[in-house]
Protein backbone atom coordinates (compact mmCIF):
# COMPACT_ATOMS: atom_id res chain seq x y z
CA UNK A 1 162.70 73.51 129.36
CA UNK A 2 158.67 73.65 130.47
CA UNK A 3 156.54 73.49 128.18
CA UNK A 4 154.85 77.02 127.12
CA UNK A 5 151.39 75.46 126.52
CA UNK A 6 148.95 75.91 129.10
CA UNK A 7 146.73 72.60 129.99
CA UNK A 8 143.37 74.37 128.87
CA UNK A 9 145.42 74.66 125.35
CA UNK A 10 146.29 71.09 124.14
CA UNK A 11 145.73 71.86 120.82
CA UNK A 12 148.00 74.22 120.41
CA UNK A 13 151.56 73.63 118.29
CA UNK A 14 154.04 76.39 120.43
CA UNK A 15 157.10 77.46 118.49
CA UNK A 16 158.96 80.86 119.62
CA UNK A 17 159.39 81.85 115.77
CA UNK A 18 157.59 85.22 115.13
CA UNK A 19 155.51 85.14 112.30
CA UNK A 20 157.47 86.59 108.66
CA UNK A 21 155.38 88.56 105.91
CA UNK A 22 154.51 85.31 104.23
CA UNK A 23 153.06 83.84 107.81
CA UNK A 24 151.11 86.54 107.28
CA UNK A 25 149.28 85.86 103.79
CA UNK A 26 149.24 82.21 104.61
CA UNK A 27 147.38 83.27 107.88
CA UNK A 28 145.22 85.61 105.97
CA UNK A 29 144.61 82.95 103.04
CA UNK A 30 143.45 80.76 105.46
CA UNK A 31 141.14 82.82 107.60
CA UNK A 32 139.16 83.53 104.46
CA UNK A 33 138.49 79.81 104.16
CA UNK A 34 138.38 78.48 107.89
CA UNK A 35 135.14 78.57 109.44
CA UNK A 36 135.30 80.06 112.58
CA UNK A 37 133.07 77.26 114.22
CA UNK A 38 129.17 78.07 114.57
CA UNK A 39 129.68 81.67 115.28
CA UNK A 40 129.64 82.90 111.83
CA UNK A 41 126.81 81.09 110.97
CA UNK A 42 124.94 81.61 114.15
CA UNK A 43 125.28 85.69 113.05
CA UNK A 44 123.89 85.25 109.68
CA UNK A 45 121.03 82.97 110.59
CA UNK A 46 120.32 85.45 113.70
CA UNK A 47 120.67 88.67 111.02
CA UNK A 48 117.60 86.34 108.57
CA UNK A 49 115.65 85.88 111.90
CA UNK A 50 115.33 89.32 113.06
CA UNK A 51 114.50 90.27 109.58
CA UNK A 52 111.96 88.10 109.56
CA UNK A 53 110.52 89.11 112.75
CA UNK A 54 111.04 93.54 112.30
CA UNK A 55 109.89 93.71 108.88
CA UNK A 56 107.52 91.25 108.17
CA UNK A 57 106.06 90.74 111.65
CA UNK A 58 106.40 87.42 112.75
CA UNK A 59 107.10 85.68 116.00
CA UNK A 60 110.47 83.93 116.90
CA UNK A 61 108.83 80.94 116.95
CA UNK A 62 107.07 81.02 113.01
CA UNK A 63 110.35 82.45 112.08
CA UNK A 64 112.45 79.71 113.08
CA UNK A 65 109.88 77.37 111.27
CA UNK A 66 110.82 78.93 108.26
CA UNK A 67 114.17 79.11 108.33
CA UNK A 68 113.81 75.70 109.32
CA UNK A 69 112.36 74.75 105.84
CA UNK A 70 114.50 72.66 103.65
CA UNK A 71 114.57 74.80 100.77
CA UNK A 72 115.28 77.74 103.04
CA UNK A 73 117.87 76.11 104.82
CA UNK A 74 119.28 75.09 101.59
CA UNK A 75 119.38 78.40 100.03
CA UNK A 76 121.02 79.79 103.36
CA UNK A 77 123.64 77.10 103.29
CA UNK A 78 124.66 78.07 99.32
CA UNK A 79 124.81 81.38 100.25
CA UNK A 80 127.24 80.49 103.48
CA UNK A 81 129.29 78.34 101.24
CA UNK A 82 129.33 80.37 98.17
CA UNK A 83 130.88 83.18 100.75
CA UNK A 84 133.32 80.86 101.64
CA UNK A 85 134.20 79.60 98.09
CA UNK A 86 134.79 83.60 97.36
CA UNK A 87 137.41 83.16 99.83
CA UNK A 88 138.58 79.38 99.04
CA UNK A 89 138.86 80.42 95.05
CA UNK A 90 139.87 83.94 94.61
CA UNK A 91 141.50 85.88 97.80
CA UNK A 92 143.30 82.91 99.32
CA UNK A 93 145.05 81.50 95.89
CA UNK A 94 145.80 85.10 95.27
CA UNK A 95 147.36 85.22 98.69
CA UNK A 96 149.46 82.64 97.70
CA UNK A 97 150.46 83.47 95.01
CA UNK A 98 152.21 86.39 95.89
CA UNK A 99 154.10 83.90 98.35
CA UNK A 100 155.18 81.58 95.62
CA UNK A 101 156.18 84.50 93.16
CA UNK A 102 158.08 86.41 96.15
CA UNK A 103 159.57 83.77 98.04
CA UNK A 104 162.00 85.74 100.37
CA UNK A 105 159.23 87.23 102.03
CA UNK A 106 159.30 83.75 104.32
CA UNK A 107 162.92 85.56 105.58
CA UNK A 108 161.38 88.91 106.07
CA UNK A 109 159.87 90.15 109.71
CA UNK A 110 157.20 92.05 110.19
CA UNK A 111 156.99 95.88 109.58
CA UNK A 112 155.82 98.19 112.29
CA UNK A 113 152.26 98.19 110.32
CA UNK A 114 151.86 94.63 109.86
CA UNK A 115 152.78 94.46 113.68
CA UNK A 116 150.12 96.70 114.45
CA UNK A 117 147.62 94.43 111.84
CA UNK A 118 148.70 90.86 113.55
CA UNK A 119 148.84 92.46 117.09
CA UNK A 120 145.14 93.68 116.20
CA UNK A 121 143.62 90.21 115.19
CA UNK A 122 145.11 87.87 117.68
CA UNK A 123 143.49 90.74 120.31
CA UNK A 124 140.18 90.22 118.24
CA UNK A 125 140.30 86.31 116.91
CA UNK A 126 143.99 85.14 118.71
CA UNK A 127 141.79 82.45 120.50
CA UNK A 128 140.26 81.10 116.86
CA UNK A 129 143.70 81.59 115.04
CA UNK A 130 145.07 79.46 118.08
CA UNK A 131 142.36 76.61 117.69
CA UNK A 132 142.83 76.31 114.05
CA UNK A 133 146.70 76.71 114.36
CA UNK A 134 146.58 79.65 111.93
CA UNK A 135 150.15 81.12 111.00
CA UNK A 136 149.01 84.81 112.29
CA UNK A 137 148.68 83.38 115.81
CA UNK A 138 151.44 84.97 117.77
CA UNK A 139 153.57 82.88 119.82
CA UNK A 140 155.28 84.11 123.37
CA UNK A 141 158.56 85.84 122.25
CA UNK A 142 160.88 88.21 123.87
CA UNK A 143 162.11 91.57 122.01
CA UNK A 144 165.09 93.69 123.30
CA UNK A 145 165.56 97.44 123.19
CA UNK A 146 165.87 97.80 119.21
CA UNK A 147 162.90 95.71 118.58
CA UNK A 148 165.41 92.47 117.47
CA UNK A 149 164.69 89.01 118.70
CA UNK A 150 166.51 88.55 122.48
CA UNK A 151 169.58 86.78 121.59
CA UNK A 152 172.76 86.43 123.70
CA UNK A 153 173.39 86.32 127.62
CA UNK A 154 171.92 88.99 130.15
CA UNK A 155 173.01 90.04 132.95
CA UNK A 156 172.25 92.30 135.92
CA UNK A 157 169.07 94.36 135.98
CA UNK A 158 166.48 92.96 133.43
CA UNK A 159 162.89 94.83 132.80
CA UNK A 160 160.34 93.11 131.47
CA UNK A 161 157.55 95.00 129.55
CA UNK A 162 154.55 93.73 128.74
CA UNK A 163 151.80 95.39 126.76
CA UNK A 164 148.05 95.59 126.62
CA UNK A 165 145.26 94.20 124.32
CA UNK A 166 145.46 94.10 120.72
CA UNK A 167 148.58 95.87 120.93
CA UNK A 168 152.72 94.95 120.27
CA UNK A 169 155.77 95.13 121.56
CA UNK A 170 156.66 98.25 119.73
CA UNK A 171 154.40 100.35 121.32
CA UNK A 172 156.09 101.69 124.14
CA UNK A 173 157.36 104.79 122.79
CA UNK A 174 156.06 106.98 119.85
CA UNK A 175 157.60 110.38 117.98
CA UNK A 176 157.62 112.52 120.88
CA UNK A 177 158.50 110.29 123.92
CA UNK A 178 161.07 107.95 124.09
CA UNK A 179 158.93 106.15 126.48
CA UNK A 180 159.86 104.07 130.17
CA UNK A 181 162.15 102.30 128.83
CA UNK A 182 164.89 105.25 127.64
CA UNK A 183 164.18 106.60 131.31
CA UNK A 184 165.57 103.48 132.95
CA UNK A 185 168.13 103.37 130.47
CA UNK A 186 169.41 107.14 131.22
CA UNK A 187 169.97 105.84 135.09
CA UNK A 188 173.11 103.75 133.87
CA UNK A 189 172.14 100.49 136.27
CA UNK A 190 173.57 97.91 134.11
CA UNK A 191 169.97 97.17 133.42
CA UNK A 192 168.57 95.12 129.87
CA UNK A 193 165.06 96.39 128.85
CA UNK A 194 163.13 93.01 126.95
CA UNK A 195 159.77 93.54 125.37
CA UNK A 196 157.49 90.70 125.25
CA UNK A 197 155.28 90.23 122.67
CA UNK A 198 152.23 87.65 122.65
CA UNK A 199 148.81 86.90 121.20
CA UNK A 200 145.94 89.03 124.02
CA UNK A 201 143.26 86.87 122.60
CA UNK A 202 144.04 84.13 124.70
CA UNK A 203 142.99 84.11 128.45
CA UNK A 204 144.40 85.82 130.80
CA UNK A 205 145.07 82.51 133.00
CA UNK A 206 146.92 81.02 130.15
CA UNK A 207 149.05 83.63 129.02
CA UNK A 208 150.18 83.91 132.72
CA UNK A 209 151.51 80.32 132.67
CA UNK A 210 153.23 81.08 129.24
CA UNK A 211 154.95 83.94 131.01
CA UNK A 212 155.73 82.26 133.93
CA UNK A 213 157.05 79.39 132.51
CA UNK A 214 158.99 81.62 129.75
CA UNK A 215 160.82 83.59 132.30
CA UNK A 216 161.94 80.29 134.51
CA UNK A 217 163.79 79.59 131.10
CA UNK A 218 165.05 82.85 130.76
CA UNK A 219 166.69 82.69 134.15
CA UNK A 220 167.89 79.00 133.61
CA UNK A 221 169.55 80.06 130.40
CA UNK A 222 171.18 83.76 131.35
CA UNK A 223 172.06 82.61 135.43
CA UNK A 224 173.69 86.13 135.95
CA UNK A 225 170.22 87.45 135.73
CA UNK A 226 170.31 89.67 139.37
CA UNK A 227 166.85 91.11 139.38
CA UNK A 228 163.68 91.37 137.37
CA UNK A 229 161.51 93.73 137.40
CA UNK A 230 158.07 93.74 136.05
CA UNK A 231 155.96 96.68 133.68
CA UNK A 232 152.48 96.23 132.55
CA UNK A 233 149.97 98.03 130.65
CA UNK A 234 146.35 97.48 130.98
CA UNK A 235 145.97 93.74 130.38
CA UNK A 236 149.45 93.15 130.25
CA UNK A 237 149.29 94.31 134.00
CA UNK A 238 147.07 91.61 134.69
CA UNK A 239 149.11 89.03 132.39
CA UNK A 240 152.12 90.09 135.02
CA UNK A 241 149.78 89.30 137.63
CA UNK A 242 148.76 85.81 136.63
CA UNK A 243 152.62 84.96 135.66
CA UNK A 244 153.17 85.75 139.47
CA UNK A 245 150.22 83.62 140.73
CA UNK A 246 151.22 80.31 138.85
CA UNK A 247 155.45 81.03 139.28
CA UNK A 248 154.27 81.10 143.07
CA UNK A 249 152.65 77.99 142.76
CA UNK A 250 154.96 76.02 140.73
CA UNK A 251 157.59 77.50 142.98
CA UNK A 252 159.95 78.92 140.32
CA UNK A 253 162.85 80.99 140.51
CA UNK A 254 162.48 83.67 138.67
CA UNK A 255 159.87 84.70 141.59
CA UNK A 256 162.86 85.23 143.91
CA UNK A 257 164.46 87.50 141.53
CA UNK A 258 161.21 89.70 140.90
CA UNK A 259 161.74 92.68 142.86
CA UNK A 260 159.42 95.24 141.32
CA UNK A 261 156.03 95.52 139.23
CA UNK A 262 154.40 97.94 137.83
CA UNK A 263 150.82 98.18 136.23
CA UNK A 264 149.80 100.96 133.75
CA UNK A 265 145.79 101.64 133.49
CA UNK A 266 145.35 97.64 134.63
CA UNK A 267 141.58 97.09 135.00
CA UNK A 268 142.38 94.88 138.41
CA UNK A 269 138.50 94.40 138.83
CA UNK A 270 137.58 94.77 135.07
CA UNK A 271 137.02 97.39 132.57
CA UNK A 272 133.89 99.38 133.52
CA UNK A 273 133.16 100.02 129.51
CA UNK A 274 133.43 96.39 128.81
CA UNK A 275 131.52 95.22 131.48
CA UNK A 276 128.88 98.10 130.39
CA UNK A 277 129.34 96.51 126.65
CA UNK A 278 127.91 93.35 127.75
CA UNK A 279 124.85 94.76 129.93
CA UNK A 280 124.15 96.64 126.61
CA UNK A 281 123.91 93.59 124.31
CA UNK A 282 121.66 92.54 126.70
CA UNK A 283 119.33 94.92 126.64
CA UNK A 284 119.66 96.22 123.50
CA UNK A 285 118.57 92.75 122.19
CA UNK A 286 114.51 93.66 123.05
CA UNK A 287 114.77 96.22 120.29
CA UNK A 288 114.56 95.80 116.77
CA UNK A 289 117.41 95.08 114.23
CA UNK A 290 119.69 95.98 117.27
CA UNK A 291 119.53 92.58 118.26
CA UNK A 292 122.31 92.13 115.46
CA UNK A 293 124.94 93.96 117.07
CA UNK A 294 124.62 92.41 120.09
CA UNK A 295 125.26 88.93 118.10
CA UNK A 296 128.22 90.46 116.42
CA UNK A 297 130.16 92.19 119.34
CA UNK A 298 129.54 88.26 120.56
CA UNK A 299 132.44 87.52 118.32
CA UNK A 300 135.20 88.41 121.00
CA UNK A 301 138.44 86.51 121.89
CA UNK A 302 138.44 85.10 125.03
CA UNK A 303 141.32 87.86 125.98
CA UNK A 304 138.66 90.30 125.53
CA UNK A 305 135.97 88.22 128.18
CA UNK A 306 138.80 88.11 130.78
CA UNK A 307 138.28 91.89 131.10
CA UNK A 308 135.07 92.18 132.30
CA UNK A 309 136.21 90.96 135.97
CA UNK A 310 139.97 91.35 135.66
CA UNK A 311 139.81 87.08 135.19
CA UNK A 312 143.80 86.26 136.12
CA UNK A 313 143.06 82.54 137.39
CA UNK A 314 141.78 79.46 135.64
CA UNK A 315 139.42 78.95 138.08
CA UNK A 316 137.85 82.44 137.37
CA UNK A 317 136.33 81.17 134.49
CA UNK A 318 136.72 77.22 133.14
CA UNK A 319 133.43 77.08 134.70
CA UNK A 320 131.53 79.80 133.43
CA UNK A 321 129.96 79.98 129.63
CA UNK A 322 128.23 83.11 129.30
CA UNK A 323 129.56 85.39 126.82
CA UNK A 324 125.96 87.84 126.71
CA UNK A 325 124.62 89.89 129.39
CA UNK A 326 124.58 90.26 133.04
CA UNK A 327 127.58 88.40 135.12
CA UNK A 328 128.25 87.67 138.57
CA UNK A 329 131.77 88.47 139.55
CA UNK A 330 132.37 84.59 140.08
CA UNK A 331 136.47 85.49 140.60
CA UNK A 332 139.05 83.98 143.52
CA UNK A 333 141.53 86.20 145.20
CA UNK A 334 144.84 86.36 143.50
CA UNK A 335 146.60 88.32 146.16
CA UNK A 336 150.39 90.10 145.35
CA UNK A 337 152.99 88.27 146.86
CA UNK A 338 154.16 90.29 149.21
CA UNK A 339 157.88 90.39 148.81
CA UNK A 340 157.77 92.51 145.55
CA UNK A 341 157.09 96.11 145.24
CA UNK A 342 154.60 96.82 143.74
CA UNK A 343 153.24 100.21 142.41
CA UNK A 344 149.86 101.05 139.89
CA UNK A 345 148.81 103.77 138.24
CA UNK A 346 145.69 105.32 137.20
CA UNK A 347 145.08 107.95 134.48
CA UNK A 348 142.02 109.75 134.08
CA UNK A 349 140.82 111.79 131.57
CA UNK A 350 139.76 114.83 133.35
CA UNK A 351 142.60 117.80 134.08
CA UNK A 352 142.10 118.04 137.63
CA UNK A 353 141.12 115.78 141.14
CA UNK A 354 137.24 116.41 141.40
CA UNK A 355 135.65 114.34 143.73
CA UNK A 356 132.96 112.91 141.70
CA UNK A 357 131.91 109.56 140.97
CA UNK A 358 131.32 109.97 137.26
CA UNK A 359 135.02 111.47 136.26
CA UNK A 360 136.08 108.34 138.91
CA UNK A 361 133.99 105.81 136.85
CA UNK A 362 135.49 107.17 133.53
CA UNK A 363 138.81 107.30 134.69
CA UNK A 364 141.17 106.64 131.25
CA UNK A 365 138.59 106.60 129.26
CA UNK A 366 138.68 102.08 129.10
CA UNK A 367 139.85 101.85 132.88
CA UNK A 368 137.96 103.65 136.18
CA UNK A 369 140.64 105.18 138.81
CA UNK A 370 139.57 102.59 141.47
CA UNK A 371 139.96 99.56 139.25
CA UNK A 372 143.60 100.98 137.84
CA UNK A 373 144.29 101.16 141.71
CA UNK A 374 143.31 97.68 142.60
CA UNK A 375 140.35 99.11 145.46
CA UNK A 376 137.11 96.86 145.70
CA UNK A 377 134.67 97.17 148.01
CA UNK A 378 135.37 93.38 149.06
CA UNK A 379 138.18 93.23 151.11
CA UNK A 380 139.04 89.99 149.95
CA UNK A 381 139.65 91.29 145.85
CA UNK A 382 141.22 94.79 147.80
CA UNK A 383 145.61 94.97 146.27
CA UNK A 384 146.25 96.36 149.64
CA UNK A 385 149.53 98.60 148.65
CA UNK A 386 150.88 101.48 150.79
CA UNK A 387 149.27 104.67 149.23
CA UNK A 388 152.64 106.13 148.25
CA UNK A 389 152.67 103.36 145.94
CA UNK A 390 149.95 104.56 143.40
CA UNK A 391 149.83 107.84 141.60
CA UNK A 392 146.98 108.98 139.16
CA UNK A 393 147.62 111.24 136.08
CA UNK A 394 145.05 113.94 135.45
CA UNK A 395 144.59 114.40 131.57
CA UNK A 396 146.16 111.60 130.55
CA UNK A 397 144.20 108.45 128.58
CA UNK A 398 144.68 104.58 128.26
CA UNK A 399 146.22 104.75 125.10
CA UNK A 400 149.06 107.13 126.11
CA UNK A 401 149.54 106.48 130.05
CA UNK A 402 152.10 103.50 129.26
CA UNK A 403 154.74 105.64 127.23
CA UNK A 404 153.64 109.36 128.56
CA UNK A 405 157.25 111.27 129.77
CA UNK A 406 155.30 111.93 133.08
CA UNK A 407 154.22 108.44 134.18
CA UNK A 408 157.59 107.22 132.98
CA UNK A 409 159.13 110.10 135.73
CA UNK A 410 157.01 108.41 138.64
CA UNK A 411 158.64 104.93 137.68
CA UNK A 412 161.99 106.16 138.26
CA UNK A 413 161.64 107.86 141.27
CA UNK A 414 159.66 104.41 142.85
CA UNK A 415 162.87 102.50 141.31
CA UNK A 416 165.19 104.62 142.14
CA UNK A 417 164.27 107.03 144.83
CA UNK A 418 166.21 109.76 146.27
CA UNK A 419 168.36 108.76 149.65
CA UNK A 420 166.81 112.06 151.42
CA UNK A 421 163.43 112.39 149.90
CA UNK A 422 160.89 111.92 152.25
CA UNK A 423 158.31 109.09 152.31
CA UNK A 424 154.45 110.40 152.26
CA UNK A 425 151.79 107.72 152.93
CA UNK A 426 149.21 109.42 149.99
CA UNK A 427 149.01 108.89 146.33
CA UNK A 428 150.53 110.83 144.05
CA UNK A 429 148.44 113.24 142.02
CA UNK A 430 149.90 114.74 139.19
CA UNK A 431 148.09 117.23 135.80
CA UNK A 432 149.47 117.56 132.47
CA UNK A 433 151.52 120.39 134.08
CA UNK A 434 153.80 118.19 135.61
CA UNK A 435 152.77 119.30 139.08
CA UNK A 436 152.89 117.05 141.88
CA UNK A 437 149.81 117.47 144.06
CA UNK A 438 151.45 115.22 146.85
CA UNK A 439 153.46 117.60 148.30
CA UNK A 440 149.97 119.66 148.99
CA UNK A 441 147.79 119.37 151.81
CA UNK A 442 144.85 116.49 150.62
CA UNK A 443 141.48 117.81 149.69
């Protein structure tokens, strides 16, 4: 089998064993008493400094000379350590505690909430919880339908979903829709929905090679495996979209299988707010006290950095170490290969098509229409798709557009399209009403 750990990742210690409710106190136990490198202690000695400098006047540079002082420094260094002694002498051994006295919660999975805690974290921290090979760091597995561990042989039709940051695997349907995956279900195509479920705060590039690598097993292990097909939402879009870049060039198999993919609210060329997150810290960092946000919105996985470009290559960012500010778009083309279909939706926020550039720059609310729809003014970043093969949903946002009745609707008719429908080279437009604006003349 290939190994699931990316080059960039060396330290890492893979297993494919999901984490149980006692992975998760461990994990917890031990993030109260890890440092998390110089970050932390960056943020509190950045927090002293601009104290130093709003209330009481000073410059950077006298500032720095005091902290600097070596009963200063001491006094900071007992209160960093006395913070982590909290941690290392009440909350962790009471953590474990509750292991030891309940043992069989090593044999019991996660709930849907502690799903939703760990999926939240390794979004935020996965990278740290990775380095310092922290039990809550999720490992690459594969879910079916009913949310069990993918055991057995498949066969036929397989979907593969793949979900977005600091979200799970069980998040593809809610109360009132059963989501895309009952949809493709109800069409009776001796198809196998899988949900994958991993840790977002890793890069993009890496988690690509995971996936790519984890489907070549699947394939080698379940050989009546006829087709894959591929569903994404937001940066599990772009996750897809890496897999297919390094199974290209490692020349895998699964690749010839792949017939379809589909991304939900991807930010192809980045997430406007994020990218509008990091200008901020920059500028907000001339005013007073404000300066201490900026240093603690710093503390983002390196999922989270991928997002300001749409990062799905290595290459787009081994060489770059700026986490603050301003950013030149420093990314290489990672074109589609062009034997698979594939299809990307947008939603937007607003109930109707208006032609302005504002409701267009909002789009989902996290995602702007253009980036969900993979257009860039530079031809060379353009996902040049036939325009039948994009839609955009008016009134729906990014938190809803991957399991939304409507959206799921469009998949089936691109997967499954009727013999006599015909083909119309213009993207599909559709409001809350369910009307398809397509079939209208364009504005």
């Amino acid at each position: 089998m290939p190994s699931l750990t990316p080059l960039h990742e060396t330290y890492c210690k893979w297993d494919r064993t999901p984490p149980s409710q006692a992975d998760v106190l461990e994990g917890l136990a031990q993030l109260v008493t890890t440092r998390l490198g110089d970050v932390v202690q960056d943020l509190i000695q950045e927090i002293q400094r601009e104290i130093l400098i709003s209330l009481f006047g000073m410059s950077e540079q006298r500032s720095k000379k005091i902290q600097n002082i070596p009963y200063i420094d001491k006094l900071y260094q007992f209160a960093y350590d006395t913070l982590l002694n909290y941690g290392h002498y009440l909350l962790a051994p009471s953590l474990r505690q509750i292991i030891e006295k309940y043992p069989k919660l090593h044999e019991k999975p996660l709930t849907p909430a502690l799903h939703f805690l760990v999926g939240a974290l390794n979004g935020v921290l996965g990278d740290y919880l990775l380095k310092y090979q922290n039990p809550l760091a999720l490992p690459m597995v594969i879910y079916d339908h009913y949310a069990e561990l993918q055991k057995g042989d498949l066969s036929g039709r397989v979907v593969i979903f793949t979900h977005g940051l600091c979200m799970n695997h069980l998040e593809w349907s809610n109360r009132r829709y059963g989501g895309i995956g009952e949809k493709l279900l109800a069409q009776r195509d001796h198809n196998t929905m899988l949900y994958l479920n991993y840790n977002t705060g890793r890069r993009i590039s890496a988690n690509g090679r995971s996936l790519a690598n984890t489907l070549e097993d699947l394939i080698q292990r379940n050989p009546l495996i006829t087709s894959i097909d591929l569903i994404g939402h937001s940066m599990g879009g772009l996750v897809l979209r890496s897999a297919l870049f390094y199974g290209k060039q490692n020349m895998h198999q699964w690749m010839h299988l792949t017939e379809n993919l589909v991304c939900l609210g991807s930010p192809h060329h980045g997430a406007v707010l994020e990218r509008f997150g990091f200008i901020l810290q920059d500028r907000l960092g001339h005013f007073p006290f404000v300066k201490i946000v900026r240093h603690i919105v710093n503390i983002r996985s390196n999922g989270i950095l991928d997002l300001r470009y749409g990062s799905v290559r290595d290459d787009d960012w081994e060489h770059n170490t700026a986490r603050i500010g301003g950013m030149d778009d420093n990314r290489k083309p990672a074109p589609l290969p062009s034997h698979i279909n594939t299809f990307l939706v947008a939603g937007s926020v607003v109930y109707e098509n208006r032609k302005n550039r504002h409701f267009d720059l909002l789009g989902d609310y996290l995602v702007s229409v253009k980036s969900a729809l993979g257009e860039h003014p530079n031809p060379r970043f353009q996902l040049k798709l036939p325009e039948s093969n994009k839609a955009i949903f008016y009134g729906i946002h990014h938190f809803e557009i991957h399991y939304h009745s409507n959206v799921a609707e469009q998949i089936v008719r691109w997967f499954y399209p009727p013999p006599d429908a015909p083909i119309k080279e213009q993207v599909h437009e559709y409001r809350m009403q369910l009307t398809d604006l397509s079939n209208s003349a364009p504005t």
